[in-house]
PDB file of N, CA and C in Angstrom:
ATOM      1  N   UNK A   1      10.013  96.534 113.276  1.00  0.00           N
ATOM      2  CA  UNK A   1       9.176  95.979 114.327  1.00  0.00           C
ATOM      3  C   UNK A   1      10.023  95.284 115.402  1.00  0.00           C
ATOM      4  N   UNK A   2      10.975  94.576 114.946  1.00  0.00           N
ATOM      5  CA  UNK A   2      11.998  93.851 116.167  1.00  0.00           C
ATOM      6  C   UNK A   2      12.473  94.747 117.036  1.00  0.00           C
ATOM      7  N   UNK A   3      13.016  95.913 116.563  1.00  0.00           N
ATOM      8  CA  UNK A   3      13.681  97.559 117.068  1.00  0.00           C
ATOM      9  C   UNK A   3      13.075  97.574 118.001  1.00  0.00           C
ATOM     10  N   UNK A   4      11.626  97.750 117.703  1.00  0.00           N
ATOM     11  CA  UNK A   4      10.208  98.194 118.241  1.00  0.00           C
ATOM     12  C   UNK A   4      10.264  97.588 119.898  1.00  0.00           C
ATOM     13  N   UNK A   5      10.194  96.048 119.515  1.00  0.00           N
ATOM     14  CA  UNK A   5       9.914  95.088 120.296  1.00  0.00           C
ATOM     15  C   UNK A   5      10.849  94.888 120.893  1.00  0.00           C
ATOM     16  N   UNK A   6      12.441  95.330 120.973  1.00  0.00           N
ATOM     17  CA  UNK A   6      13.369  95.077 121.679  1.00  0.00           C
ATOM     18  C   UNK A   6      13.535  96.042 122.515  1.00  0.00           C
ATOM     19  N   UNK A   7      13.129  97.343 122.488  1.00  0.00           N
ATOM     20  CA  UNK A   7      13.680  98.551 123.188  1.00  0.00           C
ATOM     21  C   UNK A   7      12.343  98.331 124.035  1.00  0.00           C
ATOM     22  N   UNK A   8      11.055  98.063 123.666  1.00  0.00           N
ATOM     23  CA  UNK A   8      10.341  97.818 124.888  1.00  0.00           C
ATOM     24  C   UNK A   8      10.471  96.797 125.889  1.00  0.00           C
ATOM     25  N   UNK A   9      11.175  95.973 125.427  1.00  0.00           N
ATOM     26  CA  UNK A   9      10.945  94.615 126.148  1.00  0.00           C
ATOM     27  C   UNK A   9      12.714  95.154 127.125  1.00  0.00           C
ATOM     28  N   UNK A  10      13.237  96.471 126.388  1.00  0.00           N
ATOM     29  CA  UNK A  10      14.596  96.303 127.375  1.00  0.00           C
ATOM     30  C   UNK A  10      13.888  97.437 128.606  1.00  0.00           C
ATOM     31  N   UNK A  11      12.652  98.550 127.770  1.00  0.00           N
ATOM     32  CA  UNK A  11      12.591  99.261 128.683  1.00  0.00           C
ATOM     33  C   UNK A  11      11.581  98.484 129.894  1.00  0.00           C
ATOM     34  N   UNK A  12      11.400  97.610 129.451  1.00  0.00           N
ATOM     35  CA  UNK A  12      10.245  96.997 130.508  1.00  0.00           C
ATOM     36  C   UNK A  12      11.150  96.233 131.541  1.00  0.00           C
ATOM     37  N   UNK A  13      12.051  95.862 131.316  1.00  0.00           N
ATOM     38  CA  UNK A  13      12.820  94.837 131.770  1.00  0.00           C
ATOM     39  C   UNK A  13      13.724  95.984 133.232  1.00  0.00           C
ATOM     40  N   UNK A  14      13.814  97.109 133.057  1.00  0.00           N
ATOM     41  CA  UNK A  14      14.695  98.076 133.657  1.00  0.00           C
ATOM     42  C   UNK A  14      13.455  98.931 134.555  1.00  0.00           C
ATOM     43  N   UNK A  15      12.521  98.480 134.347  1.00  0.00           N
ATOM     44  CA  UNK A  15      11.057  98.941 134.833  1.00  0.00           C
ATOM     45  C   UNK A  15      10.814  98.267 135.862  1.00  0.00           C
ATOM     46  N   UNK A  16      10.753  96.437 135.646  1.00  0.00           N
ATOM     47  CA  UNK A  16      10.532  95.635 136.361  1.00  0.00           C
ATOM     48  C   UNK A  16      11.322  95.339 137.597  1.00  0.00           C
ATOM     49  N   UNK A  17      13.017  95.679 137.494  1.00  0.00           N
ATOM     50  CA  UNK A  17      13.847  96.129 138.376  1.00  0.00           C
ATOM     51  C   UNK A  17      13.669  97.091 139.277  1.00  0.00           C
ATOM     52  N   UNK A  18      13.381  98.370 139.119  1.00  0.00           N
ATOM     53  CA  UNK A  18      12.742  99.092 139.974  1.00  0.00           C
ATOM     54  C   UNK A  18      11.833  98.584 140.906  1.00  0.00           C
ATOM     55  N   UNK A  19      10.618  97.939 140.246  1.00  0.00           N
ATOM     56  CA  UNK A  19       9.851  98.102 140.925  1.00  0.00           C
ATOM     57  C   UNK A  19       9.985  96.923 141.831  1.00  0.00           C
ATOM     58  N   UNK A  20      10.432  95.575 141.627  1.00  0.00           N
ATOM     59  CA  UNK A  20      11.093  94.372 142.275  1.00  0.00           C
ATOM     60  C   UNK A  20      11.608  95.220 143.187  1.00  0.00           C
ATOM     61  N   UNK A  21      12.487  95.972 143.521  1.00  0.00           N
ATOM     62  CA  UNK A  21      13.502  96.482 144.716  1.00  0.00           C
ATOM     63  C   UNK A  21      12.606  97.435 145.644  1.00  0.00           C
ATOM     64  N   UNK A  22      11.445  98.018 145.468  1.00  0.00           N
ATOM     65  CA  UNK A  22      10.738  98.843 145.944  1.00  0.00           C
ATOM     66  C   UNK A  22      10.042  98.533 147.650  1.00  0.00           C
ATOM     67  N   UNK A  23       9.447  97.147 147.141  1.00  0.00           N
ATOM     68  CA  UNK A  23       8.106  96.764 148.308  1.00  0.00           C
ATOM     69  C   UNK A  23       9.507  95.645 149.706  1.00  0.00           C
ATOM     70  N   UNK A  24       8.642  95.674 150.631  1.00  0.00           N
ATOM     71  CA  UNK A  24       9.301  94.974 151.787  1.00  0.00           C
ATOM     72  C   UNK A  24       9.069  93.537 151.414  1.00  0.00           C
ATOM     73  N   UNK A  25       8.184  93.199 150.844  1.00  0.00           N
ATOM     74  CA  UNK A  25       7.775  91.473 150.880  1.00  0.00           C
ATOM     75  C   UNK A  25       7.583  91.250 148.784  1.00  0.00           C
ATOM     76  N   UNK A  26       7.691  90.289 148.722  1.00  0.00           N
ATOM     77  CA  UNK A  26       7.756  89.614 147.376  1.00  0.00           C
ATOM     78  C   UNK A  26       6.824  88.073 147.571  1.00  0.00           C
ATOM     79  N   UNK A  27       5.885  87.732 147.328  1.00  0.00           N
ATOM     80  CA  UNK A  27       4.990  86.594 147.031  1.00  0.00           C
ATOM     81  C   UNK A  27       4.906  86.152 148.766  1.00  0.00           C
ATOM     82  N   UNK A  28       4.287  87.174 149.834  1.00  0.00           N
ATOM     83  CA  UNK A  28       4.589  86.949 151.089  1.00  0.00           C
ATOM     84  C   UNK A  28       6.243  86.529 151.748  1.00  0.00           C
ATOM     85  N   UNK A  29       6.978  86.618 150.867  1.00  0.00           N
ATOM     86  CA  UNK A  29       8.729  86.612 151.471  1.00  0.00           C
ATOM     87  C   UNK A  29       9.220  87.944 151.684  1.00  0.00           C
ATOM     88  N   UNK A  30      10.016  88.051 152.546  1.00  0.00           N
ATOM     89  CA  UNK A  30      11.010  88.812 152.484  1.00  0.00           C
ATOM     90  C   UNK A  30      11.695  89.512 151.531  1.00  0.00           C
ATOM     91  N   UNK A  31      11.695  90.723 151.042  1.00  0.00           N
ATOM     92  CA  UNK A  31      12.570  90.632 149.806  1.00  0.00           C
ATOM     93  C   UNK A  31      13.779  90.937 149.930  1.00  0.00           C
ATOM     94  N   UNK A  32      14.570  90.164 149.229  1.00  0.00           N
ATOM     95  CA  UNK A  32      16.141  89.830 149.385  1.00  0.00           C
ATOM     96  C   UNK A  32      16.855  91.304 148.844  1.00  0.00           C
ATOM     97  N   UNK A  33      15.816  91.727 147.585  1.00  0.00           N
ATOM     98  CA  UNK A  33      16.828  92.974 146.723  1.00  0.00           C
ATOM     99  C   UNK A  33      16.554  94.391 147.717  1.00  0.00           C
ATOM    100  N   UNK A  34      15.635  94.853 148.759  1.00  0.00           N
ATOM    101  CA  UNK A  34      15.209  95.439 149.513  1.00  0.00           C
ATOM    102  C   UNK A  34      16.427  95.398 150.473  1.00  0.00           C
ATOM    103  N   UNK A  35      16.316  94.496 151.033  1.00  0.00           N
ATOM    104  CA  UNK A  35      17.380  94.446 152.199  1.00  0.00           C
ATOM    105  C   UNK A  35      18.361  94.394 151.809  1.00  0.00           C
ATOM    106  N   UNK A  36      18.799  93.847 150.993  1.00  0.00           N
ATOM    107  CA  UNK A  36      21.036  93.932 150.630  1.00  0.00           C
ATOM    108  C   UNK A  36      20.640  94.694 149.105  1.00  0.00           C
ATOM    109  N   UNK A  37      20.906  95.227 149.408  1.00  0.00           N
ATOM    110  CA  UNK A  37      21.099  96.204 148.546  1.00  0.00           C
ATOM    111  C   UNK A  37      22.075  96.219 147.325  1.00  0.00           C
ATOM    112  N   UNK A  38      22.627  95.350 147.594  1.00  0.00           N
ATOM    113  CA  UNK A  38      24.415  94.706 146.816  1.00  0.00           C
ATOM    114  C   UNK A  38      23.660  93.911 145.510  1.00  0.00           C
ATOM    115  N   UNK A  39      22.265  93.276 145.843  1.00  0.00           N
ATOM    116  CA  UNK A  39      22.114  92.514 145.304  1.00  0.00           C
ATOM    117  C   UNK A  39      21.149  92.847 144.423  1.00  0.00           C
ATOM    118  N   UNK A  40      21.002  94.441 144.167  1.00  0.00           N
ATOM    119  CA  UNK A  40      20.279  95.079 143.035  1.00  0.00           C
ATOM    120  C   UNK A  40      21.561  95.405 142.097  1.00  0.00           C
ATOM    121  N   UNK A  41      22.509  95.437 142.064  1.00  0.00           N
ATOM    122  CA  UNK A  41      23.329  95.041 140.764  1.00  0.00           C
ATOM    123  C   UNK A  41      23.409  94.326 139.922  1.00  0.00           C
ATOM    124  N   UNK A  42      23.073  93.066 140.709  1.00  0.00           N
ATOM    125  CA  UNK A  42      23.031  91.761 139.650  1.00  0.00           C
ATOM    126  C   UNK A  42      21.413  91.925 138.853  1.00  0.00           C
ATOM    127  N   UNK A  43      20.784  92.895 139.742  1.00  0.00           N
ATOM    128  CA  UNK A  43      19.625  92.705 138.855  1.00  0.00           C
ATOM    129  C   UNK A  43      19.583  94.035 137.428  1.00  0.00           C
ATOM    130  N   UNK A  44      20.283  94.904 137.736  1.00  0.00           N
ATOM    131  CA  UNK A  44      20.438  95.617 136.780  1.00  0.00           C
ATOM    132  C   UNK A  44      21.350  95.485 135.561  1.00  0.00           C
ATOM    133  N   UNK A  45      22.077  93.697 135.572  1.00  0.00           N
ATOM    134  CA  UNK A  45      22.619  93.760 134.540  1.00  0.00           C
ATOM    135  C   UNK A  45      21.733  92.819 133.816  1.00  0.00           C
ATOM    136  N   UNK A  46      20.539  92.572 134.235  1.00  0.00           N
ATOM    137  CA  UNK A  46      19.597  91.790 133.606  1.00  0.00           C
ATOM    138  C   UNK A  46      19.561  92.236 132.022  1.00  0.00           C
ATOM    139  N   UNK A  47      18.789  94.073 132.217  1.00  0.00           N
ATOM    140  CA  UNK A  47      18.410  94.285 130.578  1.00  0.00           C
ATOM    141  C   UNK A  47      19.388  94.121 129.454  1.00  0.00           C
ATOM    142  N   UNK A  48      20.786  94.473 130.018  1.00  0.00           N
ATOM    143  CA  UNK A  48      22.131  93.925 129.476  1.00  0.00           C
ATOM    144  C   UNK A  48      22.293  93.324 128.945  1.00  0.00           C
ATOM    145  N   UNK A  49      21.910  91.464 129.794  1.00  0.00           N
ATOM    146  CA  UNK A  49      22.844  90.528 129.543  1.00  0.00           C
ATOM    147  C   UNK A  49      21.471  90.140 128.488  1.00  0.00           C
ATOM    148  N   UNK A  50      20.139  90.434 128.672  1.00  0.00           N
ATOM    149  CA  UNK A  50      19.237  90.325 127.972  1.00  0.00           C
ATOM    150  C   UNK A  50      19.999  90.413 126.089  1.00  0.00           C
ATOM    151  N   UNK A  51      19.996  91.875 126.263  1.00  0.00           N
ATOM    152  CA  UNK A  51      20.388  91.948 125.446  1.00  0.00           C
ATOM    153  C   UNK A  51      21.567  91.397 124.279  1.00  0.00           C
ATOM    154  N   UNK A  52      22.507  91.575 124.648  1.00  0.00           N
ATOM    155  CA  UNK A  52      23.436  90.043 124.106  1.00  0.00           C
ATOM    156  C   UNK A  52      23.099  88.914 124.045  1.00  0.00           C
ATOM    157  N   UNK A  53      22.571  88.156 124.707  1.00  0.00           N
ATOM    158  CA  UNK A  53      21.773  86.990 124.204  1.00  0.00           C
ATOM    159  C   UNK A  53      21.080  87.381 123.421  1.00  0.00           C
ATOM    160  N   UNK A  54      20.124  88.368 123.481  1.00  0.00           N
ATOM    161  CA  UNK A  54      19.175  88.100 121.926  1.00  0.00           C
ATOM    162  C   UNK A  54      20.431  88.180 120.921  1.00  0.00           C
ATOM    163  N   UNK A  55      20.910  89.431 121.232  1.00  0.00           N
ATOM    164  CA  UNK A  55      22.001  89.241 119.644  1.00  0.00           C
ATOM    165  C   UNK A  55      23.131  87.929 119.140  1.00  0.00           C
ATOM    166  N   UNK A  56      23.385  87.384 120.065  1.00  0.00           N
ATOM    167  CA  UNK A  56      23.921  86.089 119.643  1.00  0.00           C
ATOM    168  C   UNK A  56      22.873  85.316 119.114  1.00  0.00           C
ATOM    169  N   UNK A  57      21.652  85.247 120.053  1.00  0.00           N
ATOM    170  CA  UNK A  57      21.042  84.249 119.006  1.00  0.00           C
ATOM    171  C   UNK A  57      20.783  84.699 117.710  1.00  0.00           C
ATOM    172  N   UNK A  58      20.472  86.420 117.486  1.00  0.00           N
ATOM    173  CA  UNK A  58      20.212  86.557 116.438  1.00  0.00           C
ATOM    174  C   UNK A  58      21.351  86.071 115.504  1.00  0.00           C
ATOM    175  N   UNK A  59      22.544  86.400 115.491  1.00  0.00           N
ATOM    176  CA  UNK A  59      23.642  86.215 115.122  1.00  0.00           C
ATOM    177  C   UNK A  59      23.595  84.942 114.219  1.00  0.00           C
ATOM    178  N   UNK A  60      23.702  83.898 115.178  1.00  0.00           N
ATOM    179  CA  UNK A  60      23.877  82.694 114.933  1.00  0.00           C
ATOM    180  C   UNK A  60      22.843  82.412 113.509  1.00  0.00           C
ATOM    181  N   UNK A  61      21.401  82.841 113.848  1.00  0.00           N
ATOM    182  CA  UNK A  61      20.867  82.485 112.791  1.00  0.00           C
ATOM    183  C   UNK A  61      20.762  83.509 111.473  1.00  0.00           C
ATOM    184  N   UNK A  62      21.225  84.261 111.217  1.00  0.00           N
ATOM    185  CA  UNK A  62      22.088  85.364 110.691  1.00  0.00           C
ATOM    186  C   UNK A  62      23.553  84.611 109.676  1.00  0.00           C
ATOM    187  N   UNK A  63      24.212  83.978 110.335  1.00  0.00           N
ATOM    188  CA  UNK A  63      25.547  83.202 110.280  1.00  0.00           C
ATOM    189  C   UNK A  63      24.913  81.562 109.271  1.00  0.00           C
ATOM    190  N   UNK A  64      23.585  80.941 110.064  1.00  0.00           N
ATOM    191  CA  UNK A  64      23.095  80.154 109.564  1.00  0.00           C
ATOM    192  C   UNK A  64      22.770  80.328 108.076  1.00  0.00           C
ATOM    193  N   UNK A  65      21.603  81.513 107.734  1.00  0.00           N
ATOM    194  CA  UNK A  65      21.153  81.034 106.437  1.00  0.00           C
ATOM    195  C   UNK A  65      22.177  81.753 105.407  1.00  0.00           C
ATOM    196  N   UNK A  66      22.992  82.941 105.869  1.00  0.00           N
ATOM    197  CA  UNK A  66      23.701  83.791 104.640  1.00  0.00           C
ATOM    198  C   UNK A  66      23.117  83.737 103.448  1.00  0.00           C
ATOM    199  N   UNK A  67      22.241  84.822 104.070  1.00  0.00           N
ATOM    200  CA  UNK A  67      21.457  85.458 102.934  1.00  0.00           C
ATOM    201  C   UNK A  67      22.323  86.569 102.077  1.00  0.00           C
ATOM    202  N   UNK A  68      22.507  86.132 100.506  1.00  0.00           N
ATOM    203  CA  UNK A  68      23.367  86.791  99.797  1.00  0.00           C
ATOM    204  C   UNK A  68      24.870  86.850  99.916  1.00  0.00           C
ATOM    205  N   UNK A  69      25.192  85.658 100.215  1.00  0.00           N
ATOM    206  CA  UNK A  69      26.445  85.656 100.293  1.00  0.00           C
ATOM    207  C   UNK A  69      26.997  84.972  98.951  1.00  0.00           C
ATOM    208  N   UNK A  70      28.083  85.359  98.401  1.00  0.00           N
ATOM    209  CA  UNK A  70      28.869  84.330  97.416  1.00  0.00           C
ATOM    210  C   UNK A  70      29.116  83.451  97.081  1.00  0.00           C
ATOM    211  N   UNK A  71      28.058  82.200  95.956  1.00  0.00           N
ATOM    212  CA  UNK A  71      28.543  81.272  96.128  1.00  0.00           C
ATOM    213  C   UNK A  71      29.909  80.619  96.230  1.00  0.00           C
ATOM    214  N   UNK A  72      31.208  81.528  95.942  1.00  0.00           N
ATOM    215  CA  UNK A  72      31.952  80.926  95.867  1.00  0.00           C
ATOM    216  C   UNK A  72      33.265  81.935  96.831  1.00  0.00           C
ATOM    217  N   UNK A  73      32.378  81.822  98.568  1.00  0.00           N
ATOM    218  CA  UNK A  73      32.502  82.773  99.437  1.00  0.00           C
ATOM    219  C   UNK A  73      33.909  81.813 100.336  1.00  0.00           C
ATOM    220  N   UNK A  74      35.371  82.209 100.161  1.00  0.00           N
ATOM    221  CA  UNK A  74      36.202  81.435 101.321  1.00  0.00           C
ATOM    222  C   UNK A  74      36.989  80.492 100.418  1.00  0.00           C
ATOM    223  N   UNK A  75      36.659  80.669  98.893  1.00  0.00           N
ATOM    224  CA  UNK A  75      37.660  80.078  98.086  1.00  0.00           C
ATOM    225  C   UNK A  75      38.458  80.943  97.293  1.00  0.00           C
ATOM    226  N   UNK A  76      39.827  80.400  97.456  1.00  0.00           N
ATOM    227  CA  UNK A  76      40.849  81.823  96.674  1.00  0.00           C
ATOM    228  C   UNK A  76      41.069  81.501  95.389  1.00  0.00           C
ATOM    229  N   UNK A  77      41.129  82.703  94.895  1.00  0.00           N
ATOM    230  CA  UNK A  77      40.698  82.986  93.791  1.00  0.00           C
ATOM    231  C   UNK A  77      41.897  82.866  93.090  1.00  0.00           C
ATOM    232  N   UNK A  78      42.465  82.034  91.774  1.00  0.00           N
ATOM    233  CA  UNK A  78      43.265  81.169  90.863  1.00  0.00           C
ATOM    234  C   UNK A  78      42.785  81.403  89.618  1.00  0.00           C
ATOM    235  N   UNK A  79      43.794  82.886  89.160  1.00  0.00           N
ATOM    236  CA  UNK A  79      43.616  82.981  87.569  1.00  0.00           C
ATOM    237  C   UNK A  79      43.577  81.558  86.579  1.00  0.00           C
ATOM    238  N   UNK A  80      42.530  81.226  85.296  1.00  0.00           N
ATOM    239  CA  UNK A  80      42.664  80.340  84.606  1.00  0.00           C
ATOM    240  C   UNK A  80      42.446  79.225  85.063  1.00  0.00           C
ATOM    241  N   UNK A  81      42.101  78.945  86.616  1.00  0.00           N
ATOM    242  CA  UNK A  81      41.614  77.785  86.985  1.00  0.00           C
ATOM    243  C   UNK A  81      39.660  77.332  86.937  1.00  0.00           C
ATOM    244  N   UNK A  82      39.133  78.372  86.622  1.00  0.00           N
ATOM    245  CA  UNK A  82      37.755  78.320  86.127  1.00  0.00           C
ATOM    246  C   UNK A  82      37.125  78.374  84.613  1.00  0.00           C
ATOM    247  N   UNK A  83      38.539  77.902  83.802  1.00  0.00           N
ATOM    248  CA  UNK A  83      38.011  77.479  82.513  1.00  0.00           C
ATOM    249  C   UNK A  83      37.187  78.890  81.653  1.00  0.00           C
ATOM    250  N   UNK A  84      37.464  80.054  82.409  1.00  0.00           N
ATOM    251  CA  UNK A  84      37.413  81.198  81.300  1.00  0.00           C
ATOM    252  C   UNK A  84      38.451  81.124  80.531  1.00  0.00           C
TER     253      UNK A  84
END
């Protein structure tokens, strides 16, 4: 379901770019990405940078709970020092 919810939310996001750059005016303004044109790059690294942020955050909390990790994960291991 996240899969799901991420590839729409990237394809929507690359959707919304388009159509932002399309019209002459934006909320009765001028639109800035219309006229400079330079400045539809920065908007196309939106779904991008989108993306890496979600995965860091996912990351982080990923990193947080370590699910199934070893309790005895980052300590080296010393024949005869665990009393077998």
């Amino acid at each position: 379901m996240r899969a799901a919810f991420g590839s729409y939310a990237f394809g929507a996001l690359r959707r919304l770019i388009l159509d932002i750059q399309g019209p002459l005016t934006l909320f009765g303004l001028r639109n800035p990405f219309y006229y400079n044109p330079y400045w539809g790059f920065f908007l196309q690294m939106l779904p991008y940078a989108f993306t890496i942020i979600v995965l860091v955050i996912g990351s982080r909390e990923a990193v947080r709970k370590r699910l199934g990790a070893p309790a005895a994960l980052g300590i080296p291991y010393v024949r005869g020092e665990r009393g077998l």
